[in-house]
Protein backbone atom coordinates (compact mmCIF):
# COMPACT_ATOMS: atom_id res chain seq x y z
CA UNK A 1 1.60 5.15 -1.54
CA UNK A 2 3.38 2.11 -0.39
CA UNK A 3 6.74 1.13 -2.76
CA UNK A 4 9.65 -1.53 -3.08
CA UNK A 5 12.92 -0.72 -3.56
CA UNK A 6 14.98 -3.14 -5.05
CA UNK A 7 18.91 -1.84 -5.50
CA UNK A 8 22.20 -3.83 -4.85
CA UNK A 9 24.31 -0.88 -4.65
CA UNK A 10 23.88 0.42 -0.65
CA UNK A 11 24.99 3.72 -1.77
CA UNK A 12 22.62 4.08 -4.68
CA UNK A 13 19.75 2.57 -2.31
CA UNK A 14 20.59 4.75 0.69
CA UNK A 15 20.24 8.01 -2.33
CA UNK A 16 17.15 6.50 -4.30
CA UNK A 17 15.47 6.44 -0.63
CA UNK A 18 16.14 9.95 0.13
CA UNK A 19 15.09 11.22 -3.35
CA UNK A 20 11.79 9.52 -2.81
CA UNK A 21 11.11 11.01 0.28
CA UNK A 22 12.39 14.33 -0.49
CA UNK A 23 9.41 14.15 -3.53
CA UNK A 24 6.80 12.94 -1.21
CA UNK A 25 7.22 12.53 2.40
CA UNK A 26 4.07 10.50 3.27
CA UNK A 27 5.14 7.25 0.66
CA UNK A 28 5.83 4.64 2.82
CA UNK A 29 9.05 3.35 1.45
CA UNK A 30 7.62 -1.18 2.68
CA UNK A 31 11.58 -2.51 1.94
CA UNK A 32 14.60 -2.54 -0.09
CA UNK A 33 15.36 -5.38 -1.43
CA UNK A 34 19.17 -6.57 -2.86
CA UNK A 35 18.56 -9.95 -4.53
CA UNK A 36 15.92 -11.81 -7.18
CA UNK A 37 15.41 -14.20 -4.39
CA UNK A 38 14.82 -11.75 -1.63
CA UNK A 39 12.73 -9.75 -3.82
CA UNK A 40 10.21 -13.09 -4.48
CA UNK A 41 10.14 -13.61 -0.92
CA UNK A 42 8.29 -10.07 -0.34
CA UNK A 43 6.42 -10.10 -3.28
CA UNK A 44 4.95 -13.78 -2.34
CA UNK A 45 4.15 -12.01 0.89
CA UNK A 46 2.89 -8.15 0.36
CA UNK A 47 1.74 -6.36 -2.51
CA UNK A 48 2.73 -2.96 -3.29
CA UNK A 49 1.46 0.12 -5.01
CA UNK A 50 4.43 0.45 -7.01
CA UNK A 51 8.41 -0.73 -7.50
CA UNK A 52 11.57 1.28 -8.01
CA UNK A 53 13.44 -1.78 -9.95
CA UNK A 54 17.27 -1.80 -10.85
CA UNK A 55 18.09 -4.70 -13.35
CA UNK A 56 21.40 -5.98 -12.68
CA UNK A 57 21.32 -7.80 -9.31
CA UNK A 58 24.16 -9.56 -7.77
CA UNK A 59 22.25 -12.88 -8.37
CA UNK A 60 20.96 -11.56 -11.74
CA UNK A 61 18.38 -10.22 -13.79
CA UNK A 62 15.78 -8.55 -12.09
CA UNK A 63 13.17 -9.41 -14.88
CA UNK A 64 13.66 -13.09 -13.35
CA UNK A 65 11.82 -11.42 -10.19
CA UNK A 66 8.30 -11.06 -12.48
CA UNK A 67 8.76 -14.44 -13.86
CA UNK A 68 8.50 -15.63 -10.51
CA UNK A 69 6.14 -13.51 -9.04
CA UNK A 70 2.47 -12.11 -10.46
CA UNK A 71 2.05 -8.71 -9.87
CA UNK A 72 0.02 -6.38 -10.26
CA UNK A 73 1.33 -2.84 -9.75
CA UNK A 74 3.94 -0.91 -12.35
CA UNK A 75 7.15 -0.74 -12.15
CA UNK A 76 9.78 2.16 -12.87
CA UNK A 77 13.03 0.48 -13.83
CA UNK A 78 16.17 3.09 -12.35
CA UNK A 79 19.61 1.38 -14.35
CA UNK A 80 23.08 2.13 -15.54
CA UNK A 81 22.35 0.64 -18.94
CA UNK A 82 20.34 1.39 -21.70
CA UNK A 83 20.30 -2.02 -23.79
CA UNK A 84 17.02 -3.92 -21.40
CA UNK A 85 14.68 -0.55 -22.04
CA UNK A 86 12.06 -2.92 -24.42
CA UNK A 87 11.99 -6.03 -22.14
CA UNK A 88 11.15 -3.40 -19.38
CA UNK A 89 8.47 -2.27 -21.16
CA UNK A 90 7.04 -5.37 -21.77
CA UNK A 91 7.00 -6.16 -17.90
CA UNK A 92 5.05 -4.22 -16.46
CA UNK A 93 7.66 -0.98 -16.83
CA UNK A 94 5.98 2.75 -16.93
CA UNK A 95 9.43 4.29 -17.07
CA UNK A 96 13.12 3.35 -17.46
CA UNK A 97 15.65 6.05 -15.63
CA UNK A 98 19.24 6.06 -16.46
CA UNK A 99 21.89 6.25 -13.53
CA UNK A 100 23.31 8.97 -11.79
CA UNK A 101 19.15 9.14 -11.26
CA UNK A 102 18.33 13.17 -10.96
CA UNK A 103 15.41 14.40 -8.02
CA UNK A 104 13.95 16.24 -11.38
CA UNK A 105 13.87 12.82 -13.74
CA UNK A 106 12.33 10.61 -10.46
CA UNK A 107 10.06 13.46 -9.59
CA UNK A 108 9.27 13.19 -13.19
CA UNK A 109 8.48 9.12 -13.07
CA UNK A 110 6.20 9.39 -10.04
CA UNK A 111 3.82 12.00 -11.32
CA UNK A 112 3.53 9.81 -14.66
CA UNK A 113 2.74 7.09 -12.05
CA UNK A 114 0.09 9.29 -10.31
CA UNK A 115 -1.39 9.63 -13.91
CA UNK A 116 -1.19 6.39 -15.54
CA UNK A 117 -4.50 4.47 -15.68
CA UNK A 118 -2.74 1.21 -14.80
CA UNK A 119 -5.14 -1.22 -17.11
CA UNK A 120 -4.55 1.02 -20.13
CA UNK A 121 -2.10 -0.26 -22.79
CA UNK A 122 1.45 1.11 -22.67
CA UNK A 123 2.02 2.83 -25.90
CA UNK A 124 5.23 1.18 -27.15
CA UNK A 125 6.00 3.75 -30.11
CA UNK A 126 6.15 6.64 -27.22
CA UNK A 127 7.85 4.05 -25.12
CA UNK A 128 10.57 3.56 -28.15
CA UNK A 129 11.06 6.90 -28.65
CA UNK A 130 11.36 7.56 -24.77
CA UNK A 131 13.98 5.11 -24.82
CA UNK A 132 15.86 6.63 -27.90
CA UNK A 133 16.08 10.10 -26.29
CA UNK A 134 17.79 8.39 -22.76
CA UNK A 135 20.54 6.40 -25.22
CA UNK A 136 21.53 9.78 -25.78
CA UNK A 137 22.70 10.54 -22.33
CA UNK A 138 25.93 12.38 -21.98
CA UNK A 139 28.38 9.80 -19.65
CA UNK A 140 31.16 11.34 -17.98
CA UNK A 141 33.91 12.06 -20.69
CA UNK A 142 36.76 13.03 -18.59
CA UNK A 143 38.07 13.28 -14.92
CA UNK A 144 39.98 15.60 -13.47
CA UNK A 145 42.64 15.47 -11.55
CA UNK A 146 44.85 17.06 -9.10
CA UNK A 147 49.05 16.73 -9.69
CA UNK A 148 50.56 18.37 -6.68
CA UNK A 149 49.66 21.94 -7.29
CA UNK A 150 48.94 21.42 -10.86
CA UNK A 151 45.40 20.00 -12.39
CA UNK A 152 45.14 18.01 -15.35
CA UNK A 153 42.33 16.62 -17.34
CA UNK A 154 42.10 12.64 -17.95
CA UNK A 155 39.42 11.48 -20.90
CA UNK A 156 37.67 7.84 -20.54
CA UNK A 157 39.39 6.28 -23.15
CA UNK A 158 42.75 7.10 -21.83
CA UNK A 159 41.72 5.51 -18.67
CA UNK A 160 42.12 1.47 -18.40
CA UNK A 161 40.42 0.89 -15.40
CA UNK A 162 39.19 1.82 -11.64
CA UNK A 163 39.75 0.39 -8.38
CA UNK A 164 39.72 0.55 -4.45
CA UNK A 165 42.61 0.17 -2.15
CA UNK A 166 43.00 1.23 1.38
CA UNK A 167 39.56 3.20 1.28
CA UNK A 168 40.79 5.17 -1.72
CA UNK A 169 39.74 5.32 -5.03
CA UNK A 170 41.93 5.29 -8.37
CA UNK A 171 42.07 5.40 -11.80
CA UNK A 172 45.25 3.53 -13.73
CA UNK A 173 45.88 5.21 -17.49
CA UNK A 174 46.80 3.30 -20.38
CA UNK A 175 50.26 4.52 -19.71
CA UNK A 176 50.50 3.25 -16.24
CA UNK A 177 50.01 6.25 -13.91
CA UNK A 178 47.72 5.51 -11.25
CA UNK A 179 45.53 8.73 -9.68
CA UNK A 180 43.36 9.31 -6.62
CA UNK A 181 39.75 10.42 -7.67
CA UNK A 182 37.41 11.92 -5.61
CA UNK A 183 34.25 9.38 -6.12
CA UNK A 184 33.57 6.16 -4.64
CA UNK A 185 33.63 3.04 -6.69
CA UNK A 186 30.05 2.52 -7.20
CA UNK A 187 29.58 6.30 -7.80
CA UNK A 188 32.41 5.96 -10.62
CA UNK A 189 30.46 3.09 -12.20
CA UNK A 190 27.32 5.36 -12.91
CA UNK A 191 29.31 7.83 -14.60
CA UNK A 192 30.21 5.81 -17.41
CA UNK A 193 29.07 4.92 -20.06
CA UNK A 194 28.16 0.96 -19.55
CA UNK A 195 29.36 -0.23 -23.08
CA UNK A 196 32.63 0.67 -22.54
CA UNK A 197 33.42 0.16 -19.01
CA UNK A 198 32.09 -2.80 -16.42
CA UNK A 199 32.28 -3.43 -12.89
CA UNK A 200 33.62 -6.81 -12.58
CA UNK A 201 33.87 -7.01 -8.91
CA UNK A 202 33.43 -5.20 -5.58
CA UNK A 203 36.86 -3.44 -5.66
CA UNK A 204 37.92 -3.08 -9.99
CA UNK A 205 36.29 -1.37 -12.33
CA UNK A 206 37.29 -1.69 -16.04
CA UNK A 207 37.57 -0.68 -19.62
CA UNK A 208 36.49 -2.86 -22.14
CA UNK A 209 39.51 -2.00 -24.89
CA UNK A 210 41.76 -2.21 -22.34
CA UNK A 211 41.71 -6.33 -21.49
CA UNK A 212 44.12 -8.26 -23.41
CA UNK A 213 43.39 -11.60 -21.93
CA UNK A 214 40.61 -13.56 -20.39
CA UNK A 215 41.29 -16.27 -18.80
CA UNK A 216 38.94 -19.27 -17.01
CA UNK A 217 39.50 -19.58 -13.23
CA UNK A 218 38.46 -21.63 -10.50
CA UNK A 219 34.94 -21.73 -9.19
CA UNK A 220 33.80 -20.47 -12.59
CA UNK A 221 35.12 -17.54 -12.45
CA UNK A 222 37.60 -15.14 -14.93
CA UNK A 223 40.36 -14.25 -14.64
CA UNK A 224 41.83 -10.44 -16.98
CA UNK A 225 44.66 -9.11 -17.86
CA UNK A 226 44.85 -5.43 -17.68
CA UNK A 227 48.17 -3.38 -18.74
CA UNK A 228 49.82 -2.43 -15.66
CA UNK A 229 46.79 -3.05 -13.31
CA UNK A 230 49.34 -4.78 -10.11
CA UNK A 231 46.81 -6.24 -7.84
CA UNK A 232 46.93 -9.58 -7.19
CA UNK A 233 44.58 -10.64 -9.71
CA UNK A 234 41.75 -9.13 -11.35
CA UNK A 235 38.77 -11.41 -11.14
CA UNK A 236 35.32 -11.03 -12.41
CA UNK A 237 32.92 -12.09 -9.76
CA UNK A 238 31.13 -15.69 -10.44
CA UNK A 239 27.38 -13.81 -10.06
CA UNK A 240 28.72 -11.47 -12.90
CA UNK A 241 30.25 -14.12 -14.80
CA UNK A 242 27.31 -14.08 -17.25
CA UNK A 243 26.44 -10.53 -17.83
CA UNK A 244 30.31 -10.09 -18.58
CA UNK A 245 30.23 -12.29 -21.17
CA UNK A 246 26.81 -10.78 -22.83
CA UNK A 247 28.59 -6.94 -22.35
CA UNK A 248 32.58 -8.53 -23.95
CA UNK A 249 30.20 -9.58 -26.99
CA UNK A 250 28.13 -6.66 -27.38
């Protein structure tokens, strides 16, 4: 079996190709992709048997991939949010996997794959209800974390937002303590629940109830203002300029 992977996240690509292969070592894993455009650039040149598809690309939607491109094989969409399960469906999706992605859940996804008479119709009722049961994924409710020799327990909405300094990782609380936590950024970002916190850039993470202005900054970008977040300024990316605004009005 010959796949695509398409993932902007290095860390989640590096983990999504070692769960594949660790579930069958003869796929041929053909490329992994980072981008909408260099995603229609292989699929205008090679066809494969089946794509591992995240949605939110650093140049977009991914769906804007299939618009581009005919294809013909399925696609199992791997995401950190629930709210693009139906469109999925209706391109060419067989499954829709929530991030952190379990060995079990892909393992899962691939033998449905291995089943699926491809020109049968999908049935959308099942799908629905598929997609009901993932919206009711646990995210990660608290964090916890070490105080000199003491340990205490920090809960997501006490939390106003993540970021990366000096290869460190930190959370800030809504009363202005910053603390080390032992995940990486982009690992942090899949343990949340994605209506109430958003990555706006490489380096912040942050929580939705916790931005008390947005302002308009150069080269279309935006500019927050997060309680006593003191970096220089905390700007969401121009490529996620858009989706912010869809996930601030949700």
């Amino acid at each position: 079996m010959k796949i695509l992977i398409i993932e902007d996240e290095t860390l989640a690509a590096n983990r999504l190709q070692k769960l594949v292969l660790e579930i069958d070592p003869s796929i041929e894993i053909a490329e992994v992709t980072d981008s909408i455009s260099e995603s229609v650039a292989f699929l205008n040149e090679q066809k494969v048997d089946l794509i591992l598809s995240d949605i939110q690309l650093a140049d977009g939607l991914s769906f804007e991939i299939y618009k581009q491109v005919k294809i013909d094989c399925p696609i199992i969409f791997t995401t950190a949010y629930d709210q693009y399960a139906i469109s999925a469906f209706e391109t060419k999706g067989i499954d829709y996997i929530l991030k952190p992605i379990e060995k079990s859940r892909l393992e899962k996804s691939f033998n449905k794959f291995k089943d699926l008479n491809t020109k049968q119709n999908i049935d959308i009722e099942a799908l629905k209800s598929l997609i009901s049961e993932k919206q009711e994924q646990s995210y990660k409710k608290r964090f916890m974390i070490k105080v000199g020799d003491k340990i205490r327990s920090i809960t997501s909405e006490e939390i106003n937002a993540f970021y990366s300094l000096q290869k460190g990782t930190y959370l800030l609380t809504n009363s202005g303590r910053n603390y080390v936590v032992d995940y990486s950024l982009e690992e942090v970002i899949q343990l949340l629940n994605p209506n109430q916190f958003f990555k706006i850039n490489r380096k912040v993470i942050v929580n939705i109830f916790s931005i008390k202005e947005i302002i308009s900054h150069s080269n279309s970008r935006l500019k927050l203002v997060i309680p006593y977040l003191e970096l220089d300024e905390v700007i969401v990316a121009r490529e996620k300029v858009n989706e912010f605004k869809k996930w601030i009005d949700q």
